[in-house]
PDB file of N, CA and C in Angstrom:
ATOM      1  N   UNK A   1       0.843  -1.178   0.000  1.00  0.00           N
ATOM      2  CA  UNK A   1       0.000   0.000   0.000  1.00  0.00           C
ATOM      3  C   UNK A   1       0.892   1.246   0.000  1.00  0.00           C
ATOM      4  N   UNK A   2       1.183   2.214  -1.081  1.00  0.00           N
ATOM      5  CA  UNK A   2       1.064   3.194  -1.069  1.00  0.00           C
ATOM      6  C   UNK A   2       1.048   4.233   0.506  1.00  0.00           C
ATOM      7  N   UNK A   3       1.533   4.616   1.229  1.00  0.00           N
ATOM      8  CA  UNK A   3       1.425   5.541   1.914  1.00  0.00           C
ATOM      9  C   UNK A   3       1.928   7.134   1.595  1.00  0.00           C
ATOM     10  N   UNK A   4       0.969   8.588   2.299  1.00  0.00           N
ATOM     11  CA  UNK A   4       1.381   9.864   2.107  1.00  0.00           C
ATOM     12  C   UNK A   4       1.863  10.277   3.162  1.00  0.00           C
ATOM     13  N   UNK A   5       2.487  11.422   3.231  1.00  0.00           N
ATOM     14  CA  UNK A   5       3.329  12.108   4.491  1.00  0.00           C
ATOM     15  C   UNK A   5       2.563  13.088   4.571  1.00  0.00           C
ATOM     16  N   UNK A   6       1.972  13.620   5.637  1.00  0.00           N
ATOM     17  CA  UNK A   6       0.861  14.808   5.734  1.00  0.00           C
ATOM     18  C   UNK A   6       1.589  15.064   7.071  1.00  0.00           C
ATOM     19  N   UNK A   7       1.353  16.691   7.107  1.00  0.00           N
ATOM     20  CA  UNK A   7       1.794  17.216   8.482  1.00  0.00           C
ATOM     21  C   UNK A   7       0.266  17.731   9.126  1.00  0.00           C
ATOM     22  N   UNK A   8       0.569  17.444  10.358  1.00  0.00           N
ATOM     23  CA  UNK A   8      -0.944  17.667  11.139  1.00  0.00           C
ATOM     24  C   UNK A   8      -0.915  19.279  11.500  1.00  0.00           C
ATOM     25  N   UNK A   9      -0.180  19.958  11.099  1.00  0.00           N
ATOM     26  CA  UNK A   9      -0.032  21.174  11.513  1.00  0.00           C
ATOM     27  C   UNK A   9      -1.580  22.232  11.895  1.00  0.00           C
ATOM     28  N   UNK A  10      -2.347  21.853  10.910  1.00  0.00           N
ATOM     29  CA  UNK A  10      -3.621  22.518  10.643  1.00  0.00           C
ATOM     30  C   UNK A  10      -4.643  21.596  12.031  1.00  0.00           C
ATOM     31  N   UNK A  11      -4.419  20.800  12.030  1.00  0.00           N
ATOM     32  CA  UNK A  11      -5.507  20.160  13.225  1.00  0.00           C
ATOM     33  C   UNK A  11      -4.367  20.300  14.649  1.00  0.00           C
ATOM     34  N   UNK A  12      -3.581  20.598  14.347  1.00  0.00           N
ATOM     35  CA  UNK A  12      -2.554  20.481  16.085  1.00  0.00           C
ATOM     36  C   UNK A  12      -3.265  21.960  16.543  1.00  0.00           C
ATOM     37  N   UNK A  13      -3.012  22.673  15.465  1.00  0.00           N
ATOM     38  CA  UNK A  13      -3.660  24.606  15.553  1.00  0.00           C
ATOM     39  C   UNK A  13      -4.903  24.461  16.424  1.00  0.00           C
ATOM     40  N   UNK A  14      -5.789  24.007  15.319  1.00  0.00           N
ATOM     41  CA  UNK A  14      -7.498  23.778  16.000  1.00  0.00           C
ATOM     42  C   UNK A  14      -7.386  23.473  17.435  1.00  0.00           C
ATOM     43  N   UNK A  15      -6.374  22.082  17.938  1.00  0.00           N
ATOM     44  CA  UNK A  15      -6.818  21.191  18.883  1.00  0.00           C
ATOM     45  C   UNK A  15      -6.750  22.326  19.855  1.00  0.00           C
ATOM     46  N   UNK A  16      -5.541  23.413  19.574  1.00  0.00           N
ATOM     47  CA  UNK A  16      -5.016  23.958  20.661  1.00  0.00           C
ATOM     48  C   UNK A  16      -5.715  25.446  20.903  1.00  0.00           C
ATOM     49  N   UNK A  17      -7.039  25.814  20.033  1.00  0.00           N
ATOM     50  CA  UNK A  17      -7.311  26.979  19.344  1.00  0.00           C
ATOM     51  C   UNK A  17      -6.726  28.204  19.583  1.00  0.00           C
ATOM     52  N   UNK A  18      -6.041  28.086  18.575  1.00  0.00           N
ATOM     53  CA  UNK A  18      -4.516  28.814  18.048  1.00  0.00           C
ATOM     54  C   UNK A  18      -4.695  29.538  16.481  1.00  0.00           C
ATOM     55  N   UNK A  19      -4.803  30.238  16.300  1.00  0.00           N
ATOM     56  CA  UNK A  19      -4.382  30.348  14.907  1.00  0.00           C
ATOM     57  C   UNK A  19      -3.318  30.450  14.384  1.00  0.00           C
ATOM     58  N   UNK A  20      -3.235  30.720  12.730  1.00  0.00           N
ATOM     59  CA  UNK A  20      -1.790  30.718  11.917  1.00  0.00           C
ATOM     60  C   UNK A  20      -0.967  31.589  12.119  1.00  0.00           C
ATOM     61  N   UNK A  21      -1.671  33.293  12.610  1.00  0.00           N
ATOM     62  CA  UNK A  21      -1.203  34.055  12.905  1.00  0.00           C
ATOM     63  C   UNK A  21      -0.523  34.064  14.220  1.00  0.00           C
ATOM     64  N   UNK A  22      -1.197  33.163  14.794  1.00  0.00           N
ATOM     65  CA  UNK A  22      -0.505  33.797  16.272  1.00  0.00           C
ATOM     66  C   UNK A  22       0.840  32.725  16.023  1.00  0.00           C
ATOM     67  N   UNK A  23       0.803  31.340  15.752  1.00  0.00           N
ATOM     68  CA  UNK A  23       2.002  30.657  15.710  1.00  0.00           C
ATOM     69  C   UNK A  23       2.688  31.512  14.903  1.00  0.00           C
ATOM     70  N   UNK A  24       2.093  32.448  13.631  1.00  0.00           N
ATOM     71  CA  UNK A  24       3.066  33.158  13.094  1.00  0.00           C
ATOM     72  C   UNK A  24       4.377  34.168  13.525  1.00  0.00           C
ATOM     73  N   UNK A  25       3.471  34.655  14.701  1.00  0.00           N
ATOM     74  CA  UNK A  25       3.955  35.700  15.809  1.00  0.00           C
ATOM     75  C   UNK A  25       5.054  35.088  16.219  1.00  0.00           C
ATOM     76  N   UNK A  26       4.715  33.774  17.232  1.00  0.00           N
ATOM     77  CA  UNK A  26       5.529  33.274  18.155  1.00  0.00           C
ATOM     78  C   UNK A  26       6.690  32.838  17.798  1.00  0.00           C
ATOM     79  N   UNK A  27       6.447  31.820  16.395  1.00  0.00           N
ATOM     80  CA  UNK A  27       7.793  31.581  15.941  1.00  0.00           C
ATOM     81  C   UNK A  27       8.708  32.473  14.911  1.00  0.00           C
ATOM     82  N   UNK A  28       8.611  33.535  14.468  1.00  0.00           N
ATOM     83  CA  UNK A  28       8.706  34.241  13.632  1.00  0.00           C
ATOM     84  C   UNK A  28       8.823  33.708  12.174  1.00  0.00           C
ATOM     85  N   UNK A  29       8.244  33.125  11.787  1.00  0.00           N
ATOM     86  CA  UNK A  29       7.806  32.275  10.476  1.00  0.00           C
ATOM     87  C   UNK A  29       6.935  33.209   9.596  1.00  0.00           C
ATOM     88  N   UNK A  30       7.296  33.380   8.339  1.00  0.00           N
ATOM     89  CA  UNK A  30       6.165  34.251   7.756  1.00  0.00           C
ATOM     90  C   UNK A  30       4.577  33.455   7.536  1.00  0.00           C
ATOM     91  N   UNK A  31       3.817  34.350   7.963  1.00  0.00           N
ATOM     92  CA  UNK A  31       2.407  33.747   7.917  1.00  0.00           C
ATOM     93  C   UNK A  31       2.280  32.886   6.762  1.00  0.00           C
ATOM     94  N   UNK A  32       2.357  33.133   5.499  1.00  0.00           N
ATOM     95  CA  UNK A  32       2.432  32.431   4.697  1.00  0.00           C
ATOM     96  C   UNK A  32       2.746  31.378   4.557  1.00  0.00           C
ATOM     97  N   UNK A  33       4.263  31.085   4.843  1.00  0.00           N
ATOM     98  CA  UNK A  33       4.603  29.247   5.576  1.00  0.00           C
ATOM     99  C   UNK A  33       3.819  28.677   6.388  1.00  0.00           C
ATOM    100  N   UNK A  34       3.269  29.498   7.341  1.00  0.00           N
ATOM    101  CA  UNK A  34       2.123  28.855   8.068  1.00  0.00           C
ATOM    102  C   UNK A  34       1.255  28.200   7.358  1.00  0.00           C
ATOM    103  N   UNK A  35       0.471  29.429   6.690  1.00  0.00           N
ATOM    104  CA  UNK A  35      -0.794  28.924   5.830  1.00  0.00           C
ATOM    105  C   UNK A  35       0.206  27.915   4.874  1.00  0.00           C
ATOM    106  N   UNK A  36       0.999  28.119   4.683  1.00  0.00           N
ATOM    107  CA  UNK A  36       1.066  26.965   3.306  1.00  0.00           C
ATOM    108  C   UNK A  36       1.463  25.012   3.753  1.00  0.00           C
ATOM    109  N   UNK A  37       1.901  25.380   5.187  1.00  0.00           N
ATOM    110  CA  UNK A  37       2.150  24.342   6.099  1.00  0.00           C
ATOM    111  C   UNK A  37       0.605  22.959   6.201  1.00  0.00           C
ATOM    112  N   UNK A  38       0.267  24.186   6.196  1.00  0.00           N
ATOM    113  CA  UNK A  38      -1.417  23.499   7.063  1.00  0.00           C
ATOM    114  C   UNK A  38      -2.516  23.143   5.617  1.00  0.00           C
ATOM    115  N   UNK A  39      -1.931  23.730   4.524  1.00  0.00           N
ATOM    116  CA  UNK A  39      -2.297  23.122   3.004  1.00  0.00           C
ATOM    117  C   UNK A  39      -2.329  21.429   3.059  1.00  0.00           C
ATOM    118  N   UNK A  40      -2.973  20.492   2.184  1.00  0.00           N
ATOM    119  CA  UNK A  40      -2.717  19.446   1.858  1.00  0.00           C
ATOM    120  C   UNK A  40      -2.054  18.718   0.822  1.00  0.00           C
ATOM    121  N   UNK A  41      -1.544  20.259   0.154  1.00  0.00           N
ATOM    122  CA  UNK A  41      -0.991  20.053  -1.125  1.00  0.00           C
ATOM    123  C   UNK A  41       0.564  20.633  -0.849  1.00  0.00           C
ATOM    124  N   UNK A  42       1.425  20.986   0.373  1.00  0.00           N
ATOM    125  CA  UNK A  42       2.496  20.763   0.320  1.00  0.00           C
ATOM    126  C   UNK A  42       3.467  20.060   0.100  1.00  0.00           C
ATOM    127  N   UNK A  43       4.279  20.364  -0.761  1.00  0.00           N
ATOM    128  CA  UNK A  43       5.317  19.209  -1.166  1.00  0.00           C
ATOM    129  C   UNK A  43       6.427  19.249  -0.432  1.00  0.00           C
ATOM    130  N   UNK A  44       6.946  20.325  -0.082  1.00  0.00           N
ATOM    131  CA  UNK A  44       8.678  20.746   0.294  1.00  0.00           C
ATOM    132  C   UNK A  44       8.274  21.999   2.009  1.00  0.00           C
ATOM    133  N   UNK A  45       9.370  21.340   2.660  1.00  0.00           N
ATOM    134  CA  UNK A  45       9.243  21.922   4.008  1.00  0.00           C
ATOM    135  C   UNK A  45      10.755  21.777   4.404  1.00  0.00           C
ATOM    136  N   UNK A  46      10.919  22.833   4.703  1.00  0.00           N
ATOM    137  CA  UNK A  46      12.821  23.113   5.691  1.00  0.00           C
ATOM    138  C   UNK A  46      12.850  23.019   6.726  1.00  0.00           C
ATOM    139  N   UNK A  47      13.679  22.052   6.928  1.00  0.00           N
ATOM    140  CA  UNK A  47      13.941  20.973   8.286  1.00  0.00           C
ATOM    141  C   UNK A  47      14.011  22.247   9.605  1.00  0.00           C
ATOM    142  N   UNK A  48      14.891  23.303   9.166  1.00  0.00           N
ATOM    143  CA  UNK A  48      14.385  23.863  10.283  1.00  0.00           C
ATOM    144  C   UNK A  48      12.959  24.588  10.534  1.00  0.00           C
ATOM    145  N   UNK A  49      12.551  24.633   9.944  1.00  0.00           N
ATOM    146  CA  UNK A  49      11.372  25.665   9.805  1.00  0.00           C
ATOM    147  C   UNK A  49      10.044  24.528  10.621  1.00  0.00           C
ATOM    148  N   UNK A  50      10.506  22.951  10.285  1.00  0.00           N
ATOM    149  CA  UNK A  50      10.169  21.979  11.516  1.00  0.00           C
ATOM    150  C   UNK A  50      10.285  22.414  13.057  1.00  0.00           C
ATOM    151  N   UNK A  51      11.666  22.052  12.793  1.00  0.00           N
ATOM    152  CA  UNK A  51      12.391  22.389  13.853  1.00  0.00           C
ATOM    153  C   UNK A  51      11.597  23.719  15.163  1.00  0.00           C
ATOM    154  N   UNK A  52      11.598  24.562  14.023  1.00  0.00           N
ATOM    155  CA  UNK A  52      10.531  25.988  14.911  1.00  0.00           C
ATOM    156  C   UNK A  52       9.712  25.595  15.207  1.00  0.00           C
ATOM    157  N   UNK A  53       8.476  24.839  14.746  1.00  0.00           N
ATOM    158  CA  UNK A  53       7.197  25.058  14.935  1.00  0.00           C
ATOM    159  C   UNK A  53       6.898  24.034  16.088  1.00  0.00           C
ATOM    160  N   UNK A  54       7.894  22.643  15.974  1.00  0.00           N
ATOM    161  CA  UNK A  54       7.814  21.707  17.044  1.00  0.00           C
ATOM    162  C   UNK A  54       8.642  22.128  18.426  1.00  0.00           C
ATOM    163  N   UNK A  55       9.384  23.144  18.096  1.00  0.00           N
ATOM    164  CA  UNK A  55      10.052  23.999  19.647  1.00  0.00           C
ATOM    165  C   UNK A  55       8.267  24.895  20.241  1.00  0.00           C
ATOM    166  N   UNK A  56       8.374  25.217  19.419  1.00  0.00           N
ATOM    167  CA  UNK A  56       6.978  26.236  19.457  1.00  0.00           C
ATOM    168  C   UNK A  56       5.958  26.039  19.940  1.00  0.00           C
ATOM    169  N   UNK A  57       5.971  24.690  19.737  1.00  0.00           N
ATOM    170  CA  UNK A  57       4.678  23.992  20.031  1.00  0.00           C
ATOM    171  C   UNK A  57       4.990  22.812  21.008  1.00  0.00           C
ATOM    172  N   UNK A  58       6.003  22.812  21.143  1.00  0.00           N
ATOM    173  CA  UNK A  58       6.125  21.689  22.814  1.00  0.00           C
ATOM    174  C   UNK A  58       5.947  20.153  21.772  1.00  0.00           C
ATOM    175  N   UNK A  59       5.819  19.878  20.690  1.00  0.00           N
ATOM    176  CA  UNK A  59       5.865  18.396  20.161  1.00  0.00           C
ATOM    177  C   UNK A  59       6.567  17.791  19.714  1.00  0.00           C
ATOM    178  N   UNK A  60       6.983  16.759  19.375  1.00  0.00           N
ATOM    179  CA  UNK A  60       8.097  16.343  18.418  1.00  0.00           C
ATOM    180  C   UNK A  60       7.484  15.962  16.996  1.00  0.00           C
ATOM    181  N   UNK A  61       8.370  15.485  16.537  1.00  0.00           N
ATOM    182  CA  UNK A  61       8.099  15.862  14.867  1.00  0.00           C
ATOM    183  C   UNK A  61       7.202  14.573  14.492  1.00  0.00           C
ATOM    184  N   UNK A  62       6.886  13.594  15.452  1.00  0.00           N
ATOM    185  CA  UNK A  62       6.372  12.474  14.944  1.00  0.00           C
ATOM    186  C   UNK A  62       4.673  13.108  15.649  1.00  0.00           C
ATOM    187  N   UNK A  63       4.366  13.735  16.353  1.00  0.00           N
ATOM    188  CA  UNK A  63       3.249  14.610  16.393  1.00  0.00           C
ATOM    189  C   UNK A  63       2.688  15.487  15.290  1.00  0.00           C
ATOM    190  N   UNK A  64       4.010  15.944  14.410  1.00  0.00           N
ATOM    191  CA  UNK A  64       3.673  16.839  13.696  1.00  0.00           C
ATOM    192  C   UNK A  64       3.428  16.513  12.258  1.00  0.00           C
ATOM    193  N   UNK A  65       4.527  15.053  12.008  1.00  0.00           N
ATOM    194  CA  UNK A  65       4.515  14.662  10.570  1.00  0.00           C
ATOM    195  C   UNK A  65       3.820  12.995  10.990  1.00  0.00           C
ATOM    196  N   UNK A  66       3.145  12.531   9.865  1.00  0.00           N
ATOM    197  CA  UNK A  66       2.093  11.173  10.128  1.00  0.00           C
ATOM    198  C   UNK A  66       2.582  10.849   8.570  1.00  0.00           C
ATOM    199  N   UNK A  67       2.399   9.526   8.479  1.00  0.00           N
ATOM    200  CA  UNK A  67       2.385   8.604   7.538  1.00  0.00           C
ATOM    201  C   UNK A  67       0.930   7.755   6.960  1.00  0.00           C
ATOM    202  N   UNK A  68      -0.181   8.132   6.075  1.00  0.00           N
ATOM    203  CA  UNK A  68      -1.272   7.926   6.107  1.00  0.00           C
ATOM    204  C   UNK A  68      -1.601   7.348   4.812  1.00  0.00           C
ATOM    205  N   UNK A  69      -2.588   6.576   4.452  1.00  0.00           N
ATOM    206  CA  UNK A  69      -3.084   6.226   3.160  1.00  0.00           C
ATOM    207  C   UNK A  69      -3.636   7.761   2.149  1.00  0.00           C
ATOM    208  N   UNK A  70      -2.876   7.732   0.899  1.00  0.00           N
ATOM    209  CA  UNK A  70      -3.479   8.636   0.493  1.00  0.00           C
ATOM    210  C   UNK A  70      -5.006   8.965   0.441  1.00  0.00           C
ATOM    211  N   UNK A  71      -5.466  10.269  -0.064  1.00  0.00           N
ATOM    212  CA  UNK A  71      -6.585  10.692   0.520  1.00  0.00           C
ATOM    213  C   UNK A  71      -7.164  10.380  -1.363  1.00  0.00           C
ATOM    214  N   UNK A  72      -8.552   9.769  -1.037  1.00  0.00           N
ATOM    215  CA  UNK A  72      -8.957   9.516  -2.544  1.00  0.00           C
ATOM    216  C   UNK A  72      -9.463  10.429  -3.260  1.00  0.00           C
ATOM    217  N   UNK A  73      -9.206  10.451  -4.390  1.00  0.00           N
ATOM    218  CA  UNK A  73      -9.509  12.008  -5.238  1.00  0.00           C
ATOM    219  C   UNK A  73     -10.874  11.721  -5.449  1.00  0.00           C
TER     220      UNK A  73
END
């Protein structure tokens, strides 16, 4: 089976009700990486820019990145 790499970034936000902006604030990340983080159509992400958001957010990266059956079109 086929598996995708999806980052939970967009539901970790919700769980914690947080928005993009404010993680934007905290980690100094441009909002935009945010929003483009929490997309389902990201392809490419910089290890540190991980690195920030899981300092940021108290998780480790296996919280943040999941291994899932793709999603059916």
């Amino acid at each position: 089976m086929e598996l995708t790499v999806r980052i939970r970034l967009k539901d970790i936000l919700q769980e914690r009700n947080m928005s993009q902006h404010q993680l934007a604030k905290l980690t100094d990340l441009r909002p935009s990486t945010i929003s483009d983080l929490c997309k389902p159509t990201i392809s490419r992400v910089y290890l540190s820019t991980i690195a920030v958001i899981c300092g940021a957010l108290n998780i480790s990266v296996n919280d943040l990145i999941v291994m899932e059956p793709p999603i059916p079109s």
